[in-house]
C-alpha atoms as a PDB file:
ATOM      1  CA  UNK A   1      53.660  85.365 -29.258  1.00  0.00           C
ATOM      2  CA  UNK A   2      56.402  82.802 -28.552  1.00  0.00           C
ATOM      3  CA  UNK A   3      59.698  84.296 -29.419  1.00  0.00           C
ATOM      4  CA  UNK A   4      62.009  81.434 -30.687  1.00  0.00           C
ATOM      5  CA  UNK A   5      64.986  83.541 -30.179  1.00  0.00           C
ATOM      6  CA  UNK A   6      64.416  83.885 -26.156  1.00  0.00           C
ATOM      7  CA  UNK A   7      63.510  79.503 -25.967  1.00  0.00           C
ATOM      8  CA  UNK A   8      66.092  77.493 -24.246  1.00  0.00           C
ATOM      9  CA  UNK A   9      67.575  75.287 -27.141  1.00  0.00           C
ATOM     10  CA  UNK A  10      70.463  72.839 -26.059  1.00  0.00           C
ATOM     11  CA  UNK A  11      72.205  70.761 -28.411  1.00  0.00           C
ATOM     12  CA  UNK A  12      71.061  68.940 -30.771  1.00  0.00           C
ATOM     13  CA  UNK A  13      69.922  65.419 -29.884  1.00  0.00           C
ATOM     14  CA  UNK A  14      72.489  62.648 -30.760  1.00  0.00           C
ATOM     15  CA  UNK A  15      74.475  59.975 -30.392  1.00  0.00           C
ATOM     16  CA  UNK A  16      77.721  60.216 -28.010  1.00  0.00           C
ATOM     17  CA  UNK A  17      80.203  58.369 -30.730  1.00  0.00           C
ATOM     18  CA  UNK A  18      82.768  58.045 -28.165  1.00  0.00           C
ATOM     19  CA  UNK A  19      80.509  56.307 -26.050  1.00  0.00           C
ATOM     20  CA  UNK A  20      79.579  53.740 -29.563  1.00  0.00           C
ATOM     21  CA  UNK A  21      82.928  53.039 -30.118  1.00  0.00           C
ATOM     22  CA  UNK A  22      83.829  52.187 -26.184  1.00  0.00           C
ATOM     23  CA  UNK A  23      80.612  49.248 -26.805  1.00  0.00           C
ATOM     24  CA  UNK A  24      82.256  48.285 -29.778  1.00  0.00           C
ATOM     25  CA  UNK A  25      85.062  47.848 -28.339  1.00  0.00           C
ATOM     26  CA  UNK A  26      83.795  45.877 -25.575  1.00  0.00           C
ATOM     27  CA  UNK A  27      81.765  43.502 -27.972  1.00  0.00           C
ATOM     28  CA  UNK A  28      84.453  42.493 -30.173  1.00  0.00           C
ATOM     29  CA  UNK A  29      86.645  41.988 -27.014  1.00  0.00           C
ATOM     30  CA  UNK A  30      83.694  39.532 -25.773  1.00  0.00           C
ATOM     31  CA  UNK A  31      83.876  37.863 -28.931  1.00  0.00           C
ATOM     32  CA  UNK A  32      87.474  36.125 -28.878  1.00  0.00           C
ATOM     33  CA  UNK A  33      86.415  33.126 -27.648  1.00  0.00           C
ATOM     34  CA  UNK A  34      83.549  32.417 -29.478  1.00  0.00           C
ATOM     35  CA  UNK A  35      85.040  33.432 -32.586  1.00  0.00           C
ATOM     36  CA  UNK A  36      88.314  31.097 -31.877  1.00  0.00           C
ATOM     37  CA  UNK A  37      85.528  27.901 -30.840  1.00  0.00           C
ATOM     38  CA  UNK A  38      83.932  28.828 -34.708  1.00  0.00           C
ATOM     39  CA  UNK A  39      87.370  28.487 -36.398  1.00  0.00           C
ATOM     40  CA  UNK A  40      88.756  25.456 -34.690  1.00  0.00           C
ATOM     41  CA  UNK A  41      85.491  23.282 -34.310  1.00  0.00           C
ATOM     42  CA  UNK A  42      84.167  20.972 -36.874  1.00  0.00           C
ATOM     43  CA  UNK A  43      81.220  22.144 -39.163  1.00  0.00           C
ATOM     44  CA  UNK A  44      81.599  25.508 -37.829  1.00  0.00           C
ATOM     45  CA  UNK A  45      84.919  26.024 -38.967  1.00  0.00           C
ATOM     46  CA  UNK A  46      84.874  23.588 -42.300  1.00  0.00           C
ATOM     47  CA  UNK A  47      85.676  24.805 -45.545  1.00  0.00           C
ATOM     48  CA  UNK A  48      82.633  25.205 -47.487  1.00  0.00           C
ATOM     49  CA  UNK A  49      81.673  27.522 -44.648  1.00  0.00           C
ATOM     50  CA  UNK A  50      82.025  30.758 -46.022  1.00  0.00           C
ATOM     51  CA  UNK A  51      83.672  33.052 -43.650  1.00  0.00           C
ATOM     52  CA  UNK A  52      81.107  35.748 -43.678  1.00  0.00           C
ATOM     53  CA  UNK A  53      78.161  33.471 -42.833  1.00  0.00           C
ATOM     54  CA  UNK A  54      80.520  32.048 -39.968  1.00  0.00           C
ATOM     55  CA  UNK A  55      81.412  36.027 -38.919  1.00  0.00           C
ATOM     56  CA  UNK A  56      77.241  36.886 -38.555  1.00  0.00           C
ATOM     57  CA  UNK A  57      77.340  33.489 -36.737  1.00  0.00           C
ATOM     58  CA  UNK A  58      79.964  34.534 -34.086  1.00  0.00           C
ATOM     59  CA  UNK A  59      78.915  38.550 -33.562  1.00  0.00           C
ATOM     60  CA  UNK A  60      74.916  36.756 -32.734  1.00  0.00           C
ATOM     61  CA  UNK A  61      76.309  34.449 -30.433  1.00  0.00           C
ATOM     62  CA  UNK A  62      78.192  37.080 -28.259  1.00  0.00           C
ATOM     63  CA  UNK A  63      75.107  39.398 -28.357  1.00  0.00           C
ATOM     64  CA  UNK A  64      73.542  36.232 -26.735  1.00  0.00           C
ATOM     65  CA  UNK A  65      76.287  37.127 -23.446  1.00  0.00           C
ATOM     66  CA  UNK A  66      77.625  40.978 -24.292  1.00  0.00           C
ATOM     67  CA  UNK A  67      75.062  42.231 -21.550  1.00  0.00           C
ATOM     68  CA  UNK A  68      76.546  40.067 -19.040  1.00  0.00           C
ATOM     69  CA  UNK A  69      79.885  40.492 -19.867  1.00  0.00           C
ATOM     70  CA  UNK A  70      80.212  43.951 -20.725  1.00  0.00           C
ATOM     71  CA  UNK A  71      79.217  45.053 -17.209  1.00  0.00           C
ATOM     72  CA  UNK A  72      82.567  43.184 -15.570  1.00  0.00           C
ATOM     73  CA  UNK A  73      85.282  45.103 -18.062  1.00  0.00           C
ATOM     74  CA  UNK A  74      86.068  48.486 -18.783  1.00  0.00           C
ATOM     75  CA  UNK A  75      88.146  50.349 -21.112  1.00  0.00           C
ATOM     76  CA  UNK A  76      90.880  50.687 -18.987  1.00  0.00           C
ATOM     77  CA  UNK A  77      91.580  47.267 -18.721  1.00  0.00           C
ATOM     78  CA  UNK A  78      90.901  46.184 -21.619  1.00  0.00           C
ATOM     79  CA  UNK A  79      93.335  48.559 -23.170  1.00  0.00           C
ATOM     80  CA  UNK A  80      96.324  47.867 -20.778  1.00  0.00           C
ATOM     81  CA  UNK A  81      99.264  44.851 -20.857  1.00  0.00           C
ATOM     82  CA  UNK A  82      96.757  43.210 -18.642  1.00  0.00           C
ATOM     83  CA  UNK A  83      94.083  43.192 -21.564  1.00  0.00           C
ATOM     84  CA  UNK A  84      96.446  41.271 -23.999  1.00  0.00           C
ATOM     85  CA  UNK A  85      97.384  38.189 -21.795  1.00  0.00           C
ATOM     86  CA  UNK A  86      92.873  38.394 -21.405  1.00  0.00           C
ATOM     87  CA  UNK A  87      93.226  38.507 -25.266  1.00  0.00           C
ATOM     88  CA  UNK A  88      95.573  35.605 -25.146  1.00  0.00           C
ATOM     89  CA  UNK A  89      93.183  33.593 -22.243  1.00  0.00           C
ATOM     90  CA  UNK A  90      89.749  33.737 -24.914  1.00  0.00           C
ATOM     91  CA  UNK A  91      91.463  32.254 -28.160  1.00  0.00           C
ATOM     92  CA  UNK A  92      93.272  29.883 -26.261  1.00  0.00           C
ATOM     93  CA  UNK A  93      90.385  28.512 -24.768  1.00  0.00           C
ATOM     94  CA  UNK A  94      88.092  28.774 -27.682  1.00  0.00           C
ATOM     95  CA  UNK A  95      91.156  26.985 -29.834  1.00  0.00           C
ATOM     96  CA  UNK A  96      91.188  24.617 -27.253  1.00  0.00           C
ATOM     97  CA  UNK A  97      87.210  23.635 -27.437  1.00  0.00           C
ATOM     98  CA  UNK A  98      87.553  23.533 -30.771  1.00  0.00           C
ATOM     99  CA  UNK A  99      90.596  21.284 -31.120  1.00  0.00           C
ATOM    100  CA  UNK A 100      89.354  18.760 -28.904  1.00  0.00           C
ATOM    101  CA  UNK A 101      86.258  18.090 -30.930  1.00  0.00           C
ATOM    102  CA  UNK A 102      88.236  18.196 -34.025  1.00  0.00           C
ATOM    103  CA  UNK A 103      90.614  15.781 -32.282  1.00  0.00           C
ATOM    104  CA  UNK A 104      88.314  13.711 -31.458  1.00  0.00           C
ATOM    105  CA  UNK A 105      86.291  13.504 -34.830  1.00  0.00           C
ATOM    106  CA  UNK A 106      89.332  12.798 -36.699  1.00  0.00           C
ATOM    107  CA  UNK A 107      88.512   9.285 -35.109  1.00  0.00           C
ATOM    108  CA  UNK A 108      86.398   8.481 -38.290  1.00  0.00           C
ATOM    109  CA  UNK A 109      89.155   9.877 -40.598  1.00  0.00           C
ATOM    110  CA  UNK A 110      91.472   7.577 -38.893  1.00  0.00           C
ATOM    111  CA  UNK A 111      89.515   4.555 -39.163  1.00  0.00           C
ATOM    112  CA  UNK A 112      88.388   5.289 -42.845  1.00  0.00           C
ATOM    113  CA  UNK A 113      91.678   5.127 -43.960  1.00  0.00           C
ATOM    114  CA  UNK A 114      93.129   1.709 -42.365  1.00  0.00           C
ATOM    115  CA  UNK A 115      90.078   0.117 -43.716  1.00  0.00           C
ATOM    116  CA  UNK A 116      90.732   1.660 -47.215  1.00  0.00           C
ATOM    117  CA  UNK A 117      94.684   0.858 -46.914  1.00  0.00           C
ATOM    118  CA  UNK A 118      93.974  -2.897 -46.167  1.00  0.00           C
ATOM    119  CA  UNK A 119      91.368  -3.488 -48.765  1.00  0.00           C
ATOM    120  CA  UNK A 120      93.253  -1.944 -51.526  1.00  0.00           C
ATOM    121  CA  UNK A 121      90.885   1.125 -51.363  1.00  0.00           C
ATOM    122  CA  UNK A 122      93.667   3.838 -50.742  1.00  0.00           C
ATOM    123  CA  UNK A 123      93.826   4.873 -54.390  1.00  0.00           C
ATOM    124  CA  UNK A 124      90.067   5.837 -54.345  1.00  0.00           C
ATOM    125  CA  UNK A 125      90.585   9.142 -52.843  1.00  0.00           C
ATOM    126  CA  UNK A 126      89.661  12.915 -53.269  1.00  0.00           C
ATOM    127  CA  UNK A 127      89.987  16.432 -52.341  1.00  0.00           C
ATOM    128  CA  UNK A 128      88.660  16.698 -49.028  1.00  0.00           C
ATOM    129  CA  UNK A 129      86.620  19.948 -49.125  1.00  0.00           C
ATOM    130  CA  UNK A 130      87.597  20.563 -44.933  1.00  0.00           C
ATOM    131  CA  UNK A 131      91.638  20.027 -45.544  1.00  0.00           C
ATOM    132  CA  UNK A 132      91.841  20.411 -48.911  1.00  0.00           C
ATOM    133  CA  UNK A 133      94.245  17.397 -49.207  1.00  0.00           C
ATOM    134  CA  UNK A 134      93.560  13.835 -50.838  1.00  0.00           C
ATOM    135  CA  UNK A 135      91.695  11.670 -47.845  1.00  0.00           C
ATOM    136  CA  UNK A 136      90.433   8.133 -49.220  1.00  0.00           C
ATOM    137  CA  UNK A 137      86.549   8.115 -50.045  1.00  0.00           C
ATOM    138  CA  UNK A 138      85.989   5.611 -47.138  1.00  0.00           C
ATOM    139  CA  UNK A 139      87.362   8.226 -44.770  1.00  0.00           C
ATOM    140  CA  UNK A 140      84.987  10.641 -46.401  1.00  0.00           C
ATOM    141  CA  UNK A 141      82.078   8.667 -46.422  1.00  0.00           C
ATOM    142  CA  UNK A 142      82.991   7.491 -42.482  1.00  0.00           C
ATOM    143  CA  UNK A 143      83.138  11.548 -41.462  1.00  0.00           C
ATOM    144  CA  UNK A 144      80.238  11.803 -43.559  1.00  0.00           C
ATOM    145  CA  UNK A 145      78.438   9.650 -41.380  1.00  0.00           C
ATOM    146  CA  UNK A 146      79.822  10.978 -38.066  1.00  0.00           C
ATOM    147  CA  UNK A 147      78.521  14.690 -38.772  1.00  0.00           C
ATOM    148  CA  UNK A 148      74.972  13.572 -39.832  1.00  0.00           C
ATOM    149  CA  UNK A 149      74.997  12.103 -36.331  1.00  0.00           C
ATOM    150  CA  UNK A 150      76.382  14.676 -34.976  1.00  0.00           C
ATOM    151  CA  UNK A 151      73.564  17.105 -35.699  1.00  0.00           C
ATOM    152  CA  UNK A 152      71.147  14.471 -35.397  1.00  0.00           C
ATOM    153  CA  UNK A 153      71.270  14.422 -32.152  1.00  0.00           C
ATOM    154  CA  UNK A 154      71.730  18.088 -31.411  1.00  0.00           C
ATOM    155  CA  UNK A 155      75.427  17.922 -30.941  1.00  0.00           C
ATOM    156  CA  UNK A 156      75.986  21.172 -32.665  1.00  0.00           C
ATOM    157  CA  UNK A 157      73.601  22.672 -29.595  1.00  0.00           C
ATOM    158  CA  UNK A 158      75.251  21.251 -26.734  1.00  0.00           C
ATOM    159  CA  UNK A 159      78.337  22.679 -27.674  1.00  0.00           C
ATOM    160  CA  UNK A 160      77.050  25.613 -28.489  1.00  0.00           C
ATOM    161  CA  UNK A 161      74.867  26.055 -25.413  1.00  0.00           C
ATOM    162  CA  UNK A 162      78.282  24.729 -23.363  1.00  0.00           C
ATOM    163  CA  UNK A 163      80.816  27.179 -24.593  1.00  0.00           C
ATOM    164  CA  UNK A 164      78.000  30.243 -23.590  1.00  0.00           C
ATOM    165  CA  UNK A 165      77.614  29.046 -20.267  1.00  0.00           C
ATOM    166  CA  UNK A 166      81.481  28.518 -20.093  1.00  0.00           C
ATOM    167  CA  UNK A 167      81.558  32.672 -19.624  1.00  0.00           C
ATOM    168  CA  UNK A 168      79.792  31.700 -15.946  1.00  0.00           C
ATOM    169  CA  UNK A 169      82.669  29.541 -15.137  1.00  0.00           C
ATOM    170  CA  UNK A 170      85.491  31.371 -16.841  1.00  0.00           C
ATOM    171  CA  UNK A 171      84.363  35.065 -16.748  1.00  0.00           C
ATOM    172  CA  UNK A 172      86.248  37.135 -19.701  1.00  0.00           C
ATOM    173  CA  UNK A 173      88.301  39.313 -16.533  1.00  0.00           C
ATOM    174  CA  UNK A 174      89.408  36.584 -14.778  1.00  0.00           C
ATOM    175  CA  UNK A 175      92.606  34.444 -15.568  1.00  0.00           C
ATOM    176  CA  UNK A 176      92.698  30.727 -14.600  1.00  0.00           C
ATOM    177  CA  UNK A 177      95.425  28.308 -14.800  1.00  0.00           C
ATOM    178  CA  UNK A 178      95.670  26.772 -18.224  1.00  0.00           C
ATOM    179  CA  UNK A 179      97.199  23.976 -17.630  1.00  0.00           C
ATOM    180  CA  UNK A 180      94.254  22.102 -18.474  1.00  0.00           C
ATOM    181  CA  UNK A 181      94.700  23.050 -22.173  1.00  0.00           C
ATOM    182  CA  UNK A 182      97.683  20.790 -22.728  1.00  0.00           C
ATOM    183  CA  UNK A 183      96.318  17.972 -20.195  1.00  0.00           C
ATOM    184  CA  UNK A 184      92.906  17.982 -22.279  1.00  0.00           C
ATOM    185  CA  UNK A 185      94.948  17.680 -26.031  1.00  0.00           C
ATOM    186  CA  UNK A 186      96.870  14.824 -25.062  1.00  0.00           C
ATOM    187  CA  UNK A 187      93.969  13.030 -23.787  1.00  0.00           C
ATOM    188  CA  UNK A 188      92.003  13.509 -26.409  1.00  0.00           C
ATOM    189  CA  UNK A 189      94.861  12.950 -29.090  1.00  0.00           C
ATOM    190  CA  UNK A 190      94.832   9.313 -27.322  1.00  0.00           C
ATOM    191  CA  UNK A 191      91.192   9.004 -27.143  1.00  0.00           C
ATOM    192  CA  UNK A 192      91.295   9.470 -30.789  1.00  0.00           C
ATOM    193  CA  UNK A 193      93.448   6.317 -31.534  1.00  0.00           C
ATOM    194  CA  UNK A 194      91.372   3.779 -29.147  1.00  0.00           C
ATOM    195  CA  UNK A 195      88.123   5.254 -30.796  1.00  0.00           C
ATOM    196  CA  UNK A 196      89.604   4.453 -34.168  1.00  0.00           C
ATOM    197  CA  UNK A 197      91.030   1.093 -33.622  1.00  0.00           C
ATOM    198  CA  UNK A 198      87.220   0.352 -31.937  1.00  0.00           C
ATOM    199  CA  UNK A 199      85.675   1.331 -35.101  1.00  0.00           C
ATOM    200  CA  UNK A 200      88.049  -0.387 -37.701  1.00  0.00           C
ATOM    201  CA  UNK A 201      88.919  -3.671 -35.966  1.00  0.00           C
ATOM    202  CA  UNK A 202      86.521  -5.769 -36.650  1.00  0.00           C
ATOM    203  CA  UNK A 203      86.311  -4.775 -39.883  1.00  0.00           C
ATOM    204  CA  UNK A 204      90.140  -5.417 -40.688  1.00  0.00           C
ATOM    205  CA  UNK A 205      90.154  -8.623 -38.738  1.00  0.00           C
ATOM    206  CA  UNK A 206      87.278 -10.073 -41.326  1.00  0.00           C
ATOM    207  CA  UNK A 207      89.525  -8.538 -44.217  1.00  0.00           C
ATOM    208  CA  UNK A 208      92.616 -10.147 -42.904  1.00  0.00           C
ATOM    209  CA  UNK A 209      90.947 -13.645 -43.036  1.00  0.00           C
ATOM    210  CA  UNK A 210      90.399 -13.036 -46.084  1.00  0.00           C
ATOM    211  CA  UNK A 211      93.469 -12.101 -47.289  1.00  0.00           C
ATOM    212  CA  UNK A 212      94.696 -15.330 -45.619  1.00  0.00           C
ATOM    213  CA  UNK A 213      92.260 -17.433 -47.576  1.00  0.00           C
ATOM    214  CA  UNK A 214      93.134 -15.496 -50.833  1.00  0.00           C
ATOM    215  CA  UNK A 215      96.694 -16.556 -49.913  1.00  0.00           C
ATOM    216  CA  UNK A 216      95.944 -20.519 -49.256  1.00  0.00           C
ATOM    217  CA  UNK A 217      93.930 -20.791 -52.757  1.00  0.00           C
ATOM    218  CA  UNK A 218      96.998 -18.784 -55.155  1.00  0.00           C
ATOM    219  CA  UNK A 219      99.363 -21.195 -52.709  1.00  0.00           C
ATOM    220  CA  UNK A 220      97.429 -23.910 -53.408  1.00  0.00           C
ATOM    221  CA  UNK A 221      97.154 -23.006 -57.355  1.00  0.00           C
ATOM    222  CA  UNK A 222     100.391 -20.979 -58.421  1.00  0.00           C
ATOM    223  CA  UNK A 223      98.962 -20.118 -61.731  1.00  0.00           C
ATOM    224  CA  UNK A 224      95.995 -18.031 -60.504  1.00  0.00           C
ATOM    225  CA  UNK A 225      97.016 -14.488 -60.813  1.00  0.00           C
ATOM    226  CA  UNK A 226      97.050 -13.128 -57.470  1.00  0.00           C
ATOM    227  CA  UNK A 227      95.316  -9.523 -58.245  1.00  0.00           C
ATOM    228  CA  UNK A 228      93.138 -10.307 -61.125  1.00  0.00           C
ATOM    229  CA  UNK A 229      91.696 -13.271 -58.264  1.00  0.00           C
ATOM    230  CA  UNK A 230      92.135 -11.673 -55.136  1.00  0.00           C
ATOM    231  CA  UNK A 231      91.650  -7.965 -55.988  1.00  0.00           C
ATOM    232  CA  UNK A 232      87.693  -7.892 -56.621  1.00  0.00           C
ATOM    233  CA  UNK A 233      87.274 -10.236 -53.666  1.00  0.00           C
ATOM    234  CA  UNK A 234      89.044  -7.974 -51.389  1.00  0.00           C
ATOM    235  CA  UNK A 235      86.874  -5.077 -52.767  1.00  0.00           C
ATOM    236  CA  UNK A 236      83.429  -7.060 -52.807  1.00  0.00           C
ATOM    237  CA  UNK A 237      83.945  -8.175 -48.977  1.00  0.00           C
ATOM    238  CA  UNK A 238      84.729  -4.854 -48.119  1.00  0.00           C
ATOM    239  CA  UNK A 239      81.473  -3.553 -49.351  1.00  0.00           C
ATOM    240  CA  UNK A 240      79.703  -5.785 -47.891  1.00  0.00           C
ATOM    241  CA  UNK A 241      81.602  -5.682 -44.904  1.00  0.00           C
ATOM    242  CA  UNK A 242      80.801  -2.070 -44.146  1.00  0.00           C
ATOM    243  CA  UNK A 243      77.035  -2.197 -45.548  1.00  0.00           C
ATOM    244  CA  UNK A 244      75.958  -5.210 -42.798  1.00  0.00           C
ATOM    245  CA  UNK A 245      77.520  -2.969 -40.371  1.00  0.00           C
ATOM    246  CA  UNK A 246      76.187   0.708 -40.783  1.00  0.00           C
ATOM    247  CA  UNK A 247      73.774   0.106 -37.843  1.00  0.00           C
ATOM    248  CA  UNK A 248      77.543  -1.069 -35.363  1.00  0.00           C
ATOM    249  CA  UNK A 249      79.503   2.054 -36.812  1.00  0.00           C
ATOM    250  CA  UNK A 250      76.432   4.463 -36.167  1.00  0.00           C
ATOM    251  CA  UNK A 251      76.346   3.210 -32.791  1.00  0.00           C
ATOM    252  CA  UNK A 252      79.916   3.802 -32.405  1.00  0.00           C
ATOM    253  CA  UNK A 253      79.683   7.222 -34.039  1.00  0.00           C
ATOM    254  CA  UNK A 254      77.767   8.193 -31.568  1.00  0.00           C
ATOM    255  CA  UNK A 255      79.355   6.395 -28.435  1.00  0.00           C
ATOM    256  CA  UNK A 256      82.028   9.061 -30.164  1.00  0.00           C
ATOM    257  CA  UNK A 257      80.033  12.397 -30.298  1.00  0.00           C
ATOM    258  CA  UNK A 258      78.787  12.043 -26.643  1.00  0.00           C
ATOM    259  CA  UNK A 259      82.349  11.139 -25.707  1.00  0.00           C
ATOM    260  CA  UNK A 260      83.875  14.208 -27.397  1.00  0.00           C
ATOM    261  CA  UNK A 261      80.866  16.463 -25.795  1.00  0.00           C
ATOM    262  CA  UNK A 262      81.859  14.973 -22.597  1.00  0.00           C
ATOM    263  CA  UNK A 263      85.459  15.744 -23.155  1.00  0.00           C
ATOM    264  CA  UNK A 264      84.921  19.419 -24.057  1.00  0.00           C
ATOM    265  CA  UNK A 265      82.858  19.987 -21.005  1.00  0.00           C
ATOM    266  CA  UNK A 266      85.245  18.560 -18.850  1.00  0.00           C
ATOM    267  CA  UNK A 267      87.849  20.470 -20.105  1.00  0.00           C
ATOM    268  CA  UNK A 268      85.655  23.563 -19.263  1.00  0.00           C
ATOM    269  CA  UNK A 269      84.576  22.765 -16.211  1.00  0.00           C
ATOM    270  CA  UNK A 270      88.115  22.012 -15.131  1.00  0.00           C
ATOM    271  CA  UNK A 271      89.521  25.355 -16.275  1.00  0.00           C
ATOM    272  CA  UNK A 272      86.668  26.968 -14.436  1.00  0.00           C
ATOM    273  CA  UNK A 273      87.516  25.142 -11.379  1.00  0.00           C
ATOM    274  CA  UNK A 274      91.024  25.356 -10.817  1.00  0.00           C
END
């Protein structure tokens, strides 16, 4: 008969906690830069994104490259001075990513409200829901548009799908120069001024004709009140204006979106490569 007392028991099968908590570790460390690309990019990191859906968001993306990753680091380094400038390395590139879009999408904010401040427009305005200050409904309705095109044509993928693969340029234990940052902000701070001009021009040059005209007829007849005449005219020919050209700004939108995809992956690439 088998004699339980006399049969080689070991421990008790089980988890190795210490070993859970080193993974854990390692995880979250791999998730800095995605994490930083979530708060500083548009959609991702808007407002009526509530921060636990964009939290799940962030910890599935890094499972997508933990395995990879986690293989390169180890505790020791991770845990030293060394790991804190690494720290330091994955927000500010994932800030940066983000920043740059943002940058570069504030193009349609920009445009919205020069068109709304020359056709009287500005005191139409609301709460924006991403900034929670007042932006005028035209710059709404302009940003509106972008980010409709923006996922329309995948946008939301590419960048996705380019800040993963940025972990095979920039692994998480190396440390690149930087300097790319700073170089890629400025460029796309000014890229973000000739975009808007492009899409508001035309628009302000038809408005400032009419203006003009509105100012030859109350010159040429004093006693025509200027806004009760020239107010609704202004107004009309604005609507108009930007309802015969949707199909122009769409194009331009997204001329903008592939030029803001192109900008973060050049930025990438060129931290990556020195």
């Amino acid at each position: 008969m088998f004699d339980i007392s006399q049969a080689n028991i070991g421990p008790l099968p089980g988890l190795n906690l210490q070993i859970v908590l080193d993974q854990l570790l390692l995880f979250f460390f791999c998730s800095f830069r995605i994490s930083a690309f979530l708060i500083a990019s548009p959609i991702f990191g808007a407002g009526y994104v509530l921060l636990p859906v964009r939290i799940l968001f962030g910890m599935v993306l890094t499972l997508a490259i933990f395995q990879n990753q986690a293989n390169t680091l180890n505790l020791e380094t991770i845990t030293s001075a060394f790991g804190v400038v690494l720290i330091i390395k994955e927000v500010a590139i994932g800030l940066s990513a983000g920043l740059v879009l943002t940058i570069w999408f504030s193009a349609a904010t920009l445009a919205g409200e020069k068109i709304a401040s020359t056709s009287g427009l500005a005191f139409a305005a609301q709460v924006d829901p991403n900034t929670g200050s007042s932006t005028p409904v035209v710059s709404q309705i302009l940003m509106l548009f972008l980010l409709v095109i923006f996922l329309a044509v995948d946008g939301h993928l590419i960048v996705l799908r380019t800040l993963l693969d940025s972990y095979e340029f920039i692994p998480i234990n190396s440390l690149p120069t930087l300097g790319i940052l700073l170089k890629s902000g400025i460029g796309a701070a000014g890229s973000m001024f000739l975009a808007a001009t492009v899409i508001m021009l035309p628009i302000a040059i038809v408005l400032l004709m009419i203006n003009l005209s509105i100012g030859i007829i109350t010159r040429s007849a004093p006693t025509l009140n200027l806004f009760a005449f020239g107010f609704p005219i202004t107004l009309l020919g604005t609507f108009i204006l930007l309802y015969f050209s949707a199909s122009t700004i769409g194009f331009a939108m997204s001329d903008l979106v592939e030029a803001s995809i192109e900008s973060m992956q050049d930025m990438i690439w060129g931290i990556g490569n020195g």
